[in-house]
Protein backbone atom coordinates (compact mmCIF):
# COMPACT_ATOMS: atom_id res chain seq x y z
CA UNK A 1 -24.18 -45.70 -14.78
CA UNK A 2 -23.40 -42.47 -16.46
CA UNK A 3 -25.99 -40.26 -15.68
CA UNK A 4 -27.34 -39.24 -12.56
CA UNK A 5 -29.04 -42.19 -10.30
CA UNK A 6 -32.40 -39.78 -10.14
CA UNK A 7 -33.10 -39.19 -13.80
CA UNK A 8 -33.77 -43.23 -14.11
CA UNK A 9 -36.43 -44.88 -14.22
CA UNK A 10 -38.01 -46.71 -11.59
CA UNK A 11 -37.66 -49.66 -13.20
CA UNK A 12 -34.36 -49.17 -14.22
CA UNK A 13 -32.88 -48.00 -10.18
CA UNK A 14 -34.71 -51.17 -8.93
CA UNK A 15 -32.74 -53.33 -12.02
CA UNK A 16 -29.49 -51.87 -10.79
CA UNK A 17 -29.79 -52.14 -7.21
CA UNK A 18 -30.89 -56.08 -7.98
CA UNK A 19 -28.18 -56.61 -10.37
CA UNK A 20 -25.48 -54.81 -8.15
CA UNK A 21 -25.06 -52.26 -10.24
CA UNK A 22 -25.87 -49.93 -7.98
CA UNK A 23 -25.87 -50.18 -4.02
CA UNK A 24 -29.21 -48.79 -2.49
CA UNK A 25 -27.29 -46.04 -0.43
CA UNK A 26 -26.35 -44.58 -3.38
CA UNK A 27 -29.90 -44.17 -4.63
CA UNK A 28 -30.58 -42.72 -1.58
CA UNK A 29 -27.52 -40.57 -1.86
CA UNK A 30 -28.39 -39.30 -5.52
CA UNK A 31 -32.07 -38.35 -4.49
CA UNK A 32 -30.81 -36.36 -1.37
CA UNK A 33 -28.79 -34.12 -3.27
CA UNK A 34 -31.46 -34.21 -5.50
CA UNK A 35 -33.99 -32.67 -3.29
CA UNK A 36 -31.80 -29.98 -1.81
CA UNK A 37 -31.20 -28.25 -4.82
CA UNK A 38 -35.01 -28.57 -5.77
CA UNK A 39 -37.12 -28.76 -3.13
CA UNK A 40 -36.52 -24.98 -1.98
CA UNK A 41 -37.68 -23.81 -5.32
CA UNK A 42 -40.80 -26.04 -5.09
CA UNK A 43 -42.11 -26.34 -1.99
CA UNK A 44 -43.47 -30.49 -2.00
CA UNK A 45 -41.38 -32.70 0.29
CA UNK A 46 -42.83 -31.40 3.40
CA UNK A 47 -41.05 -33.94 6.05
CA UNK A 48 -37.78 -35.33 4.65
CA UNK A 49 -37.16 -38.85 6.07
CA UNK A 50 -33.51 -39.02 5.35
CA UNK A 51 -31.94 -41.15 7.69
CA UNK A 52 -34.57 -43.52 7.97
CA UNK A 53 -34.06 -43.65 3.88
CA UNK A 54 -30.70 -44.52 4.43
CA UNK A 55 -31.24 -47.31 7.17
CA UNK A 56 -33.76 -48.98 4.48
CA UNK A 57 -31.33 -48.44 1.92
CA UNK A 58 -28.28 -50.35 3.97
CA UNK A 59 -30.86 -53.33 4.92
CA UNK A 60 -31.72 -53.66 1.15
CA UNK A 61 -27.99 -53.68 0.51
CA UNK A 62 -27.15 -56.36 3.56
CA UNK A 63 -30.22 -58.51 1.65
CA UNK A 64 -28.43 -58.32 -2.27
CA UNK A 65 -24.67 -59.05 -0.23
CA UNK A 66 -26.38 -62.74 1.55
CA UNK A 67 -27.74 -63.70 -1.48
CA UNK A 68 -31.49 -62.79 -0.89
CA UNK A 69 -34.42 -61.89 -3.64
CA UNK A 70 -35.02 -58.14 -4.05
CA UNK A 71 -38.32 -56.81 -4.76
CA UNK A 72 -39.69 -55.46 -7.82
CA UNK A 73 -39.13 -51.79 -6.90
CA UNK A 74 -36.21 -52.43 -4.65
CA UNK A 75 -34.43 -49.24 -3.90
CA UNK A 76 -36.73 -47.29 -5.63
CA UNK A 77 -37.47 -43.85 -3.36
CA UNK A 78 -41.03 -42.53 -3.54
CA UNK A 79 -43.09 -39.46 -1.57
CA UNK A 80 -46.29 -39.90 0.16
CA UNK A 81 -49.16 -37.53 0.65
CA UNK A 82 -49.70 -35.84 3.93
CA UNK A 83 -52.75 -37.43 4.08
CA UNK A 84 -51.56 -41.17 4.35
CA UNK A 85 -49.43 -43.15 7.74
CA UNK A 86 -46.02 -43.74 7.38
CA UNK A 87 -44.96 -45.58 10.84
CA UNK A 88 -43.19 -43.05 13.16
CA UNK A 89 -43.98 -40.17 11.35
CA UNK A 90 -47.14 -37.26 11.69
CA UNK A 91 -49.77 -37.28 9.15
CA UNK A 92 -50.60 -33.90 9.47
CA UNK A 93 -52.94 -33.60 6.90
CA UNK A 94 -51.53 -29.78 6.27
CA UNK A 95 -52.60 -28.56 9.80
CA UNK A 96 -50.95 -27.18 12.47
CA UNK A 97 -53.46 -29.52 14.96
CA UNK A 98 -52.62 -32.06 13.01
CA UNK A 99 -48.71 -31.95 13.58
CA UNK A 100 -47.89 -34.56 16.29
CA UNK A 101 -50.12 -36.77 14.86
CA UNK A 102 -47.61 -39.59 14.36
CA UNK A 103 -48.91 -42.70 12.47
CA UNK A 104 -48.39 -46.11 14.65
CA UNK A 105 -48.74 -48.27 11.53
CA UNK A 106 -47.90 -47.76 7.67
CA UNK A 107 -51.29 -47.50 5.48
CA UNK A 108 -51.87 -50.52 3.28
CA UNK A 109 -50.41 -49.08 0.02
CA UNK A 110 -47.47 -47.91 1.86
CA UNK A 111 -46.81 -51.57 3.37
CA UNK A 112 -47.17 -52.60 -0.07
CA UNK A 113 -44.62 -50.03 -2.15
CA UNK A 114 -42.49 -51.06 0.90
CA UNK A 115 -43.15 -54.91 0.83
CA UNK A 116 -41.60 -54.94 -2.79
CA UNK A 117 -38.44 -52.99 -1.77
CA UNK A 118 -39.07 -49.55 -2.14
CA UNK A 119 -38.21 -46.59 0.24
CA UNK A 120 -40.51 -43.65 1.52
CA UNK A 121 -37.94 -40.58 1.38
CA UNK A 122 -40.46 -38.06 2.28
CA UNK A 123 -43.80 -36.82 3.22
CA UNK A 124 -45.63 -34.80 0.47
CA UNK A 125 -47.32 -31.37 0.19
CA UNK A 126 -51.38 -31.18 -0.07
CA UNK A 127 -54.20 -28.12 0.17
CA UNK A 128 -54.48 -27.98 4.05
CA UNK A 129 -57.35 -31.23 4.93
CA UNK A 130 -57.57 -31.79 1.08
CA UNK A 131 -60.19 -29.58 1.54
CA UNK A 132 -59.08 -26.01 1.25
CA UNK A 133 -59.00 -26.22 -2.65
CA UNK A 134 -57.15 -27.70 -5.36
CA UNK A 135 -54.04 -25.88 -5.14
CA UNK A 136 -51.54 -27.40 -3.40
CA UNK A 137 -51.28 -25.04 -0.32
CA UNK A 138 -51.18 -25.92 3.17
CA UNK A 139 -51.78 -24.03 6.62
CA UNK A 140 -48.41 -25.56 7.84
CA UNK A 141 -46.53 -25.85 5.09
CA UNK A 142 -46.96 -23.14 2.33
CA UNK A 143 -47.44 -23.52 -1.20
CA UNK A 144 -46.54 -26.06 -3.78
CA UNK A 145 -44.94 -24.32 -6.87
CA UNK A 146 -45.29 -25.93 -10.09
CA UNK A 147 -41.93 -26.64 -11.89
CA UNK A 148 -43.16 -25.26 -15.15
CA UNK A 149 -44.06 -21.73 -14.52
CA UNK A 150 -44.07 -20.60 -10.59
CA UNK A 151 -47.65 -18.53 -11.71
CA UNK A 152 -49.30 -21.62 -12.56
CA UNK A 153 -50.76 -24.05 -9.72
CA UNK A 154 -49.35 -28.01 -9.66
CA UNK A 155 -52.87 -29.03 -9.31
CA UNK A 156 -53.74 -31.10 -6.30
CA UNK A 157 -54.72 -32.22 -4.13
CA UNK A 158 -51.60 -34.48 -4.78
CA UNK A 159 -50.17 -32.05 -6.25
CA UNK A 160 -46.60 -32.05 -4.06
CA UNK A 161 -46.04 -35.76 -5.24
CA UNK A 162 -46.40 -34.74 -8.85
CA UNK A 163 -44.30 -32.35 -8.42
CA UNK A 164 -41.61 -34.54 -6.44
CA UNK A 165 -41.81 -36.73 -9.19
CA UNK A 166 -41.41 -34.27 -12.03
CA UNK A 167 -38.67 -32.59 -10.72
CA UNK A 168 -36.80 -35.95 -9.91
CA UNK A 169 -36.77 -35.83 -5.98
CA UNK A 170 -38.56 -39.20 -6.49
CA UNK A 171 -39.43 -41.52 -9.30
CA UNK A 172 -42.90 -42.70 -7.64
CA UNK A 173 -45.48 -40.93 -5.35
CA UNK A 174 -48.59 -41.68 -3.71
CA UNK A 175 -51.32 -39.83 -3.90
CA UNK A 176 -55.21 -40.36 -3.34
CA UNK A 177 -57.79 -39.24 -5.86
CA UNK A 178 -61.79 -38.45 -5.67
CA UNK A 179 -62.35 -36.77 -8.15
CA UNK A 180 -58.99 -35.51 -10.11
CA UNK A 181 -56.38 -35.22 -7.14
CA UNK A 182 -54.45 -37.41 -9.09
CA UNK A 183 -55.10 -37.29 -12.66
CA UNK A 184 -55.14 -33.06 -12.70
CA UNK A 185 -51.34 -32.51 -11.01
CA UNK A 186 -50.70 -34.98 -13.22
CA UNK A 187 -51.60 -33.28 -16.40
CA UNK A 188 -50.58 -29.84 -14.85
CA UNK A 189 -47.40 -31.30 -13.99
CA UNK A 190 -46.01 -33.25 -17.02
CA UNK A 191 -46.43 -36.83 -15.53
CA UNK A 192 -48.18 -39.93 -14.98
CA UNK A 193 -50.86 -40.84 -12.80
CA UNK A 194 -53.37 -43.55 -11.90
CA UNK A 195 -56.54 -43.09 -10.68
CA UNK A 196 -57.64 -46.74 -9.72
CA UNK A 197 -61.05 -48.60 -9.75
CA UNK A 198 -63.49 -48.23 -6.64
CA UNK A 199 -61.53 -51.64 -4.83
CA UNK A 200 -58.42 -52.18 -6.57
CA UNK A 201 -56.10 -51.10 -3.89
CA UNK A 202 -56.86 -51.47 -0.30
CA UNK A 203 -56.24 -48.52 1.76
CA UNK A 204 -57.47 -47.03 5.42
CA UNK A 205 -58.81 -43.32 5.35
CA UNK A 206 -59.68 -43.34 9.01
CA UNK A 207 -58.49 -39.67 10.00
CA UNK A 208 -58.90 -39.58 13.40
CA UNK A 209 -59.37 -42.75 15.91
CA UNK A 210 -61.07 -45.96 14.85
CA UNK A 211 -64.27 -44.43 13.21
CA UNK A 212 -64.36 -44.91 9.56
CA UNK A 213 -65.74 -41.84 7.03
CA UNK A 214 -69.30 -42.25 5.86
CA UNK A 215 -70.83 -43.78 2.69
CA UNK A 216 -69.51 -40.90 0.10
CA UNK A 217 -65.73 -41.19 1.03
CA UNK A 218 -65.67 -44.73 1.56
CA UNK A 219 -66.22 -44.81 -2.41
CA UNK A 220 -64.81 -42.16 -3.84
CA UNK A 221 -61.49 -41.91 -2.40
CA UNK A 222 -59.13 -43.91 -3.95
CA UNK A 223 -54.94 -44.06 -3.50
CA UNK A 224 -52.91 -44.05 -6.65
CA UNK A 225 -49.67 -43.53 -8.05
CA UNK A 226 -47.55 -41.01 -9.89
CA UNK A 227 -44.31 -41.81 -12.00
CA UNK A 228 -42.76 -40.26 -15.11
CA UNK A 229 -43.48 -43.53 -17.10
CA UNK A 230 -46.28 -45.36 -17.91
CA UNK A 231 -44.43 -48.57 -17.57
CA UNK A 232 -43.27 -47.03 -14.11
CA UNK A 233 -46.79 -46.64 -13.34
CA UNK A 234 -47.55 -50.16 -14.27
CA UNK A 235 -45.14 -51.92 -11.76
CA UNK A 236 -46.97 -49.75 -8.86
CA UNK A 237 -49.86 -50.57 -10.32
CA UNK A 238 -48.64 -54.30 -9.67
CA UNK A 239 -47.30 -53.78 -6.44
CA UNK A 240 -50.68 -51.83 -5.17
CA UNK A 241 -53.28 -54.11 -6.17
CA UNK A 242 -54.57 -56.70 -3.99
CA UNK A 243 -55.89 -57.66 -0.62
CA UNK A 244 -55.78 -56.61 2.58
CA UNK A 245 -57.85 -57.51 5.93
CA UNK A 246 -57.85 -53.69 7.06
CA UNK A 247 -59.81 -52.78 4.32
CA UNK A 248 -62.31 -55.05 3.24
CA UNK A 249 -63.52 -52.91 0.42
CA UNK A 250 -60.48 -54.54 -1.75
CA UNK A 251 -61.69 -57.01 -4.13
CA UNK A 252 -58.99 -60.08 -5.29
CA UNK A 253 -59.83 -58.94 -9.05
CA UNK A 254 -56.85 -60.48 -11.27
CA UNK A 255 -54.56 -57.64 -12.68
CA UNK A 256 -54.97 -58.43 -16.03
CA UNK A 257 -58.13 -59.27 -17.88
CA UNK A 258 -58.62 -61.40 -21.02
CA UNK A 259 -57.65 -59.79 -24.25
CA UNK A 260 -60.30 -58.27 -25.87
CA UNK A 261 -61.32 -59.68 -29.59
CA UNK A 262 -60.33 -57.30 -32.31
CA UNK A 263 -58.71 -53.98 -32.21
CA UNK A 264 -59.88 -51.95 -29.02
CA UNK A 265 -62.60 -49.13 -29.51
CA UNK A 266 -62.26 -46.04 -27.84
CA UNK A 267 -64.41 -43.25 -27.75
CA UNK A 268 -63.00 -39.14 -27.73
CA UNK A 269 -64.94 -36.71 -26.11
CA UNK A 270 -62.68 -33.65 -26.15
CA UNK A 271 -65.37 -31.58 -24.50
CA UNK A 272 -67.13 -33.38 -22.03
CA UNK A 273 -71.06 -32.01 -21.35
CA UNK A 274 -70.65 -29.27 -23.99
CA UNK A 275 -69.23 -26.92 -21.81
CA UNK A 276 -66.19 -26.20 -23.44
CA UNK A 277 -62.60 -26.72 -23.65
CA UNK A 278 -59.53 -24.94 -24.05
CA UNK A 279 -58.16 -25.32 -27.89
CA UNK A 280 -54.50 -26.45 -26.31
CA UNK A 281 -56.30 -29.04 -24.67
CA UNK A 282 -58.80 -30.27 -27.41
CA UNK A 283 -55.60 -30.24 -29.42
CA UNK A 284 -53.73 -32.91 -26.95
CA UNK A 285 -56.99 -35.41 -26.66
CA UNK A 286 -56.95 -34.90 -31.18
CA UNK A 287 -53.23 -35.95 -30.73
CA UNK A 288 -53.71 -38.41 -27.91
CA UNK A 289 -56.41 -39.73 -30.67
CA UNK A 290 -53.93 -39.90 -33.40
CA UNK A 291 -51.67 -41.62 -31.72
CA UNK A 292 -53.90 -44.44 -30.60
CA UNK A 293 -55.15 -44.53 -34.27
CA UNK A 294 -51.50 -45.37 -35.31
CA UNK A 295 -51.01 -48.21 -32.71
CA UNK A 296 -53.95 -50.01 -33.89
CA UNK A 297 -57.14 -48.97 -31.97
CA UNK A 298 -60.20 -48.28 -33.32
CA UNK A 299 -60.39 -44.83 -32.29
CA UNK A 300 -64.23 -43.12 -32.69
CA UNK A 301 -65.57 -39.30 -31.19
CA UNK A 302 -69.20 -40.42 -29.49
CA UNK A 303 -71.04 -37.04 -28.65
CA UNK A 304 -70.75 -37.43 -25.43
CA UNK A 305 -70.57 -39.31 -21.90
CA UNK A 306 -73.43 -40.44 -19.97
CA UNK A 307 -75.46 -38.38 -17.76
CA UNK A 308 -72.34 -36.03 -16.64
CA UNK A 309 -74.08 -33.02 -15.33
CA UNK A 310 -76.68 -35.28 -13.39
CA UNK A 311 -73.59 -37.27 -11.97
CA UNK A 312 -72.16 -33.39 -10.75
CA UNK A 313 -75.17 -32.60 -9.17
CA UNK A 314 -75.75 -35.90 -7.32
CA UNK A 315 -71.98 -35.81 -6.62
CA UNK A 316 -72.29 -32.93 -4.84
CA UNK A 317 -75.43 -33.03 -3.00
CA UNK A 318 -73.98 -36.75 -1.50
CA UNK A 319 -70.62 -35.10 -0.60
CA UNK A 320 -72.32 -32.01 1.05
CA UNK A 321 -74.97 -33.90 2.53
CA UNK A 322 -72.62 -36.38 4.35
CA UNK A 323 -70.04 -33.23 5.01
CA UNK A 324 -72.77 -31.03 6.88
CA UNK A 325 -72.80 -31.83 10.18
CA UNK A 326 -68.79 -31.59 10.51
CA UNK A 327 -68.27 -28.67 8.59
CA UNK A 328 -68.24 -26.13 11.79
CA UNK A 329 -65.37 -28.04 13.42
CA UNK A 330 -63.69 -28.48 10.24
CA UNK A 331 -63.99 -25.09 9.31
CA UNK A 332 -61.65 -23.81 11.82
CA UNK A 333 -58.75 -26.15 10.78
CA UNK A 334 -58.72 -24.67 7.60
CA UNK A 335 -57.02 -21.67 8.50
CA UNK A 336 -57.42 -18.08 6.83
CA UNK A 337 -59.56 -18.07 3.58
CA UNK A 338 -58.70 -21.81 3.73
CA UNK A 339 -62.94 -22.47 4.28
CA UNK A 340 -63.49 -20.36 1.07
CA UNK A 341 -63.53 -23.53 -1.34
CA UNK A 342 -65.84 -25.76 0.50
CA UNK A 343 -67.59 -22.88 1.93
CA UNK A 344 -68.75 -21.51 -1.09
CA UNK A 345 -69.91 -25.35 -2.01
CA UNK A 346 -71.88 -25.51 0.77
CA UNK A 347 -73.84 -22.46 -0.10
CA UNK A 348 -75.11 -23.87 -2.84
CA UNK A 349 -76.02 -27.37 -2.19
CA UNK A 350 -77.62 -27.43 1.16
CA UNK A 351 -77.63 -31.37 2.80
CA UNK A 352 -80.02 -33.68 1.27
CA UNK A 353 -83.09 -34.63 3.39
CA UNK A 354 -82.59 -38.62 4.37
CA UNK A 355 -85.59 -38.89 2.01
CA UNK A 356 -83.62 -37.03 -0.67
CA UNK A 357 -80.53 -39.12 0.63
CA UNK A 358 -81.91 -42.41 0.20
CA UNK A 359 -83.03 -41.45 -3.83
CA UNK A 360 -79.57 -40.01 -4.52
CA UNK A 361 -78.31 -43.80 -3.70
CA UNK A 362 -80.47 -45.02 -6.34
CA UNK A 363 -79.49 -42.17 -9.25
CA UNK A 364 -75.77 -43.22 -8.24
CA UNK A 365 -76.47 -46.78 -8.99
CA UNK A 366 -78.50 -45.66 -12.01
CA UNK A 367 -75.80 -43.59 -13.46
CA UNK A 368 -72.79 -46.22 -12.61
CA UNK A 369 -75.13 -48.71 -14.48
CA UNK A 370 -75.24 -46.02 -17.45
CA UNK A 371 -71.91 -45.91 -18.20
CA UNK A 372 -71.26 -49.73 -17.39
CA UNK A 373 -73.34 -50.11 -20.48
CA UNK A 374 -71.22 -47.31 -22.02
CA UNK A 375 -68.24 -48.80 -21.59
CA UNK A 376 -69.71 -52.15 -22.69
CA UNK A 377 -70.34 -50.94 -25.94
CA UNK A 378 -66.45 -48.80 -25.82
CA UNK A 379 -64.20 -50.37 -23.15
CA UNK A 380 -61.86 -47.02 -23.27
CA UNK A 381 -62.64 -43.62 -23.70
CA UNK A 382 -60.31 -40.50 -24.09
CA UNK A 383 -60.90 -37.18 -22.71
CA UNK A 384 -58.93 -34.50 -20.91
CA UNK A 385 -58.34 -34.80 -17.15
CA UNK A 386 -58.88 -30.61 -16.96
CA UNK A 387 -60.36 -28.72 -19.66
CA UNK A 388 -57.83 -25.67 -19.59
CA UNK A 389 -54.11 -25.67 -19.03
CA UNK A 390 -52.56 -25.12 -15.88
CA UNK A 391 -54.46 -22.60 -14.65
CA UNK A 392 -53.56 -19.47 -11.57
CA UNK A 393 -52.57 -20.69 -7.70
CA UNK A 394 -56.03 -20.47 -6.13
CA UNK A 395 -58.42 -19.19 -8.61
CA UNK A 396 -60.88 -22.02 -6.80
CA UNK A 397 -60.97 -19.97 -3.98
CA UNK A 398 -60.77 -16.09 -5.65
CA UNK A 399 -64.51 -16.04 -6.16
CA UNK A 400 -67.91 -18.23 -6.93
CA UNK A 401 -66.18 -17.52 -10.78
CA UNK A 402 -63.20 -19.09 -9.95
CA UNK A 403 -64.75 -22.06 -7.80
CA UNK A 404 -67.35 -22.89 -11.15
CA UNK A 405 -64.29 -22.87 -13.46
CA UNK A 406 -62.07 -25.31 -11.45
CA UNK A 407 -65.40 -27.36 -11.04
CA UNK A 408 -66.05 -27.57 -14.85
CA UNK A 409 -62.56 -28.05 -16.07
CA UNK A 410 -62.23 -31.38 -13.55
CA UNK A 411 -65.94 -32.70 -14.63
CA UNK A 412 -64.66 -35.93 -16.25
CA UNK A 413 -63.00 -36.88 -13.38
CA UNK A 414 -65.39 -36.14 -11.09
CA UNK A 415 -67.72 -38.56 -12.87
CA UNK A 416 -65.51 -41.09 -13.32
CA UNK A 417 -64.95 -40.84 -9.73
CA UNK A 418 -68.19 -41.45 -9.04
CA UNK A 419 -68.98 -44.25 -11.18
CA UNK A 420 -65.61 -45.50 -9.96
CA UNK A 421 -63.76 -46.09 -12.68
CA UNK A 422 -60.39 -46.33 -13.28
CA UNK A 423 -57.94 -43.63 -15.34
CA UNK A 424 -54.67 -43.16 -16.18
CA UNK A 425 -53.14 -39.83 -16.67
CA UNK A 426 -50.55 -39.49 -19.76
CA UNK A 427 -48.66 -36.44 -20.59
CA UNK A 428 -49.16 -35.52 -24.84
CA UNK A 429 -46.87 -32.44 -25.12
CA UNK A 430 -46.11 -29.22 -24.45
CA UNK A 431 -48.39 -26.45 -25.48
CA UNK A 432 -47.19 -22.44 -24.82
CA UNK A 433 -44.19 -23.58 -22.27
CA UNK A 434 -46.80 -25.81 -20.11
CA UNK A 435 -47.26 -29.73 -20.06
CA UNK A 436 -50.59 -31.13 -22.03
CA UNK A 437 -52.33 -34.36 -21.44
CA UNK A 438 -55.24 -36.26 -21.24
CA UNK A 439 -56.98 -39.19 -19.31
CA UNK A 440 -57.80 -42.81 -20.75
CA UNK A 441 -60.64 -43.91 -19.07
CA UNK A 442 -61.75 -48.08 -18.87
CA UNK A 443 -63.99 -50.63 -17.94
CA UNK A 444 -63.88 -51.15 -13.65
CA UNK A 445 -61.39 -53.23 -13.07
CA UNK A 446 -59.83 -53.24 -16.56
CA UNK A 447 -56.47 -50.88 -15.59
CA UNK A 448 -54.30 -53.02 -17.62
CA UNK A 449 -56.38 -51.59 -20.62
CA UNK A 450 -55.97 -48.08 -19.84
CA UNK A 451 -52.30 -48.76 -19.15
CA UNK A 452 -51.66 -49.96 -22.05
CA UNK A 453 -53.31 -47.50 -24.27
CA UNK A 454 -51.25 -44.53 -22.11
CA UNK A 455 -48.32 -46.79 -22.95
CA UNK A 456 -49.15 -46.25 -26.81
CA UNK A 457 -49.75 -42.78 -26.39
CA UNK A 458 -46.13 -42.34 -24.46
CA UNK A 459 -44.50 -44.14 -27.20
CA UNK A 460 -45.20 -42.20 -30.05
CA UNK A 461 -45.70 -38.74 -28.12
CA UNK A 462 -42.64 -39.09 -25.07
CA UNK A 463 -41.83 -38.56 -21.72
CA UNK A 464 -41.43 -34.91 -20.36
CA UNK A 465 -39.85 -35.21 -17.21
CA UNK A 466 -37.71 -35.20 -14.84
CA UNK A 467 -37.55 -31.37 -15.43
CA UNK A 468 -35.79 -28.78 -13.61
CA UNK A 469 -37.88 -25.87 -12.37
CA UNK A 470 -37.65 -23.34 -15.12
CA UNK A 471 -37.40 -20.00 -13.40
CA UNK A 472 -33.82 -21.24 -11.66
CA UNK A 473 -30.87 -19.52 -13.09
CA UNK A 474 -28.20 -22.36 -12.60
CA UNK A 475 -24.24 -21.66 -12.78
CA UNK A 476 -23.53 -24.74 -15.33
């Protein structure tokens, strides 16, 4: 094959290892070596499954040698957040309490990646509880480091998948997303990401025991995928949609919609809300813009989104409201300064009275019907998934300054989140030594549309990973 097996694609390992090319161990074998020369610069496989990998690997193998049909993404290797079952293995959720917490089943997107052939080589780094921030630091396992510039965070909460990814120590990971956990690593990070619609992909985000979460994270929390492609991103998009009796909030929506008459409109809004934007970053959503323009889409800047800053405060006051009465306990998992994020959230927007409660419902159906109509009348829209570049590890958690600036420069995903949307992450460039991108937001249910348009943007802008971290002074 030439090169080595991790630099391909995902769609181009799982070609090999169906056409023979390549025999699944050595996939294995090539990501292994892989990962030990990265993953002690970076910090984001937390729990290496290696032999397990390899015992997949040999079964996939055995299957090709008797003849059998492989799966779409057979041998391909990906990472999966801390916060989602593997069978066998703790989902630890960053915390030390957490750390014998061994799954007894795989999570529905798991069973699916692994249903079409591919291979979980590793757990993957997360802010301790996803709730200690958005960099990707965790009480039990340290800190992520992004591959582009060790002073910059990787984003998160995903963020150690996007970083496995980048770097090459996998070609897809699984992350979850709420409101930019996968759609800001992957901007920060140089890759791909998909942030799917409210009931695209089934999933179980039971923590603890058989109680489900409340209203607020039974809509907002949604898996999705990282790769380095867009058309990687599409075959786990593939592989990830659908059914499944464990979560009945998974709709049987087709994949695909009908083709839409005429050349696709898509409205820019570089600076969502007014509230500004960083010029490297208005400069990728112009070029994202341009780009689109030259495949053939009617491209058009709108002043602005619906209702965004009444969607943040109604965002919030939910979340707190349904996050108050556990927020003692939780408090002391977070470990040292790790309650400083949500703490200083809490302060702010006391719990909602079950009066209050009840009208925030309606705004939230109010505002999802708002930009329904919105994306009637545009069925994409492009806008940045974080308003600045990469910024410091922590500055969420420095000060009330810090927290306000995270919250602002992730605004368009948090609304989109809470409509629930889908959005798809695409890298544009790189601006001052650090990855640019933006998000293509669509209609609910209309991924292949967003797909497609991040396809047109890769084409005519590239691909920017796999990378190696760029403060490692290498021999060769």
């Amino acid at each position: 094959m030439g090169d080595a097996l991790w630099k391909l694609s995902a769609a181009a390992q799982a070609e090999a290892v169906r056409g023979g090319e390549v025999r699944a161990v050595e996939l294995v074998e090539s990501h292994l070596e892989r990962i030990a020369e990265v993953n002690p610069e970076v910090n984001a496989v937390t729990q290496l499954l290696a032999q397990r990998a390899r015992q997949a690997a040999e079964r996939t193998d055995r299957r090709r040698a008797a003849g059998e049909e492989l799966g779409p993404l057979a041998g391909v290797l990906f990472t999966v957040k801390e916060t989602t079952a593997v069978e066998g293995v703790p989902t630890t959720f960053g915390t030390p309490r957490f750390r014998d917490l061994v799954a007894p089943a795989d999570a529905p997107p798991v069973a699916r990646l692994r249903a079409a052939g591919a291979i979980p080589i590793g757990h993957s780094n997360m802010p301790t509880l996803v709730l200690a921030g958005m960099h990707t630091r965790s009480e039990l396992f340290g800190d992520t480091v992004n591959p582009w510039d060790r002073g910059r965070t990787p984003g998160g909460t995903s963020g150690g998948d996007a970083v496995a990814v980048a770097t090459g120590m996998a070609a897809l990971g699984l992350g979850n997303d709420s409101g930019g956990s996968v759609r800001v690593p992957a901007q920060f990070c140089g890759v791909a990401g998909l942030k799917p619609t409210t009931g695209r992909f089934p999933a179980d985000h039971r923590i603890v025991g058989p109680d489900d979460p409340g209203p607020a994270s039974q809509l907002l929390v949604t898996d999705g995928p990282f790769a380095r492609t867009v058309g990687d991103l599409r075959l786990a998009y593939e592989v990830l949609a659908g059914t499944d009796p464990r979560d009945p909030r998974a709709v049987p929506v087709p994949a695909y919609g009908e083709p839409l008459p005429g050349p696709v409109k898509v409205a820019v809004v570089a600076d969502p809300g007014g509230h500004g934007v960083h010029p490297t970053v208005r400069a990728a959503v112009a070029t994202a813009a341009d780009a689109l323009r030259d495949a053939g889409y009617d491209v058009r800047e709108v002043p602005d989104v619906p209702r965004l800053d009444e969607a943040l405060d109604a965002y919030g006051r939910i979340v707190a409201t349904e996050f108050a009465p556990t927020w003692p306990v939780v408090r002391g998992l977070l470990g040292e300064g790790g309650d400083r994020y949500i703490g200083m959230t809490m302060e702010r927007t006391p719990p909602a009275s079950a009066d209050e409660f009840m009208k925030l419902m309606g705004t939230w159906m109010g505002i999802r019907r708002a930009w329904a109509e919105f994306l009637d009348d545009y069925p994409l829209l492009l806008g940045p998934s974080f308003t600045e570049p990469p910024v410091e590890p922590g500055l969420e958690s420095r000060d009330r300054a810090g927290r306000d600036r995270v919250g602002s420069g992730m605004r368009l995903c948090t609304v989109t989140s809470f409509v629930g949307v889908p959005g798809v992450a695409v890298p544009t460039g790189v601006a001052d030594g650090l990855p640019s991108g933006v998000q293509i937001v669509g209609r609910a249910f209309r991924e292949d549309l967003c797909l497609a348009a991040a396809e047109a943007v890769e084409e005519r802008l590239g691909v920017l990973t796999p990378v190696d971290p760029r403060w490692v002074v290498r021999a060769d």
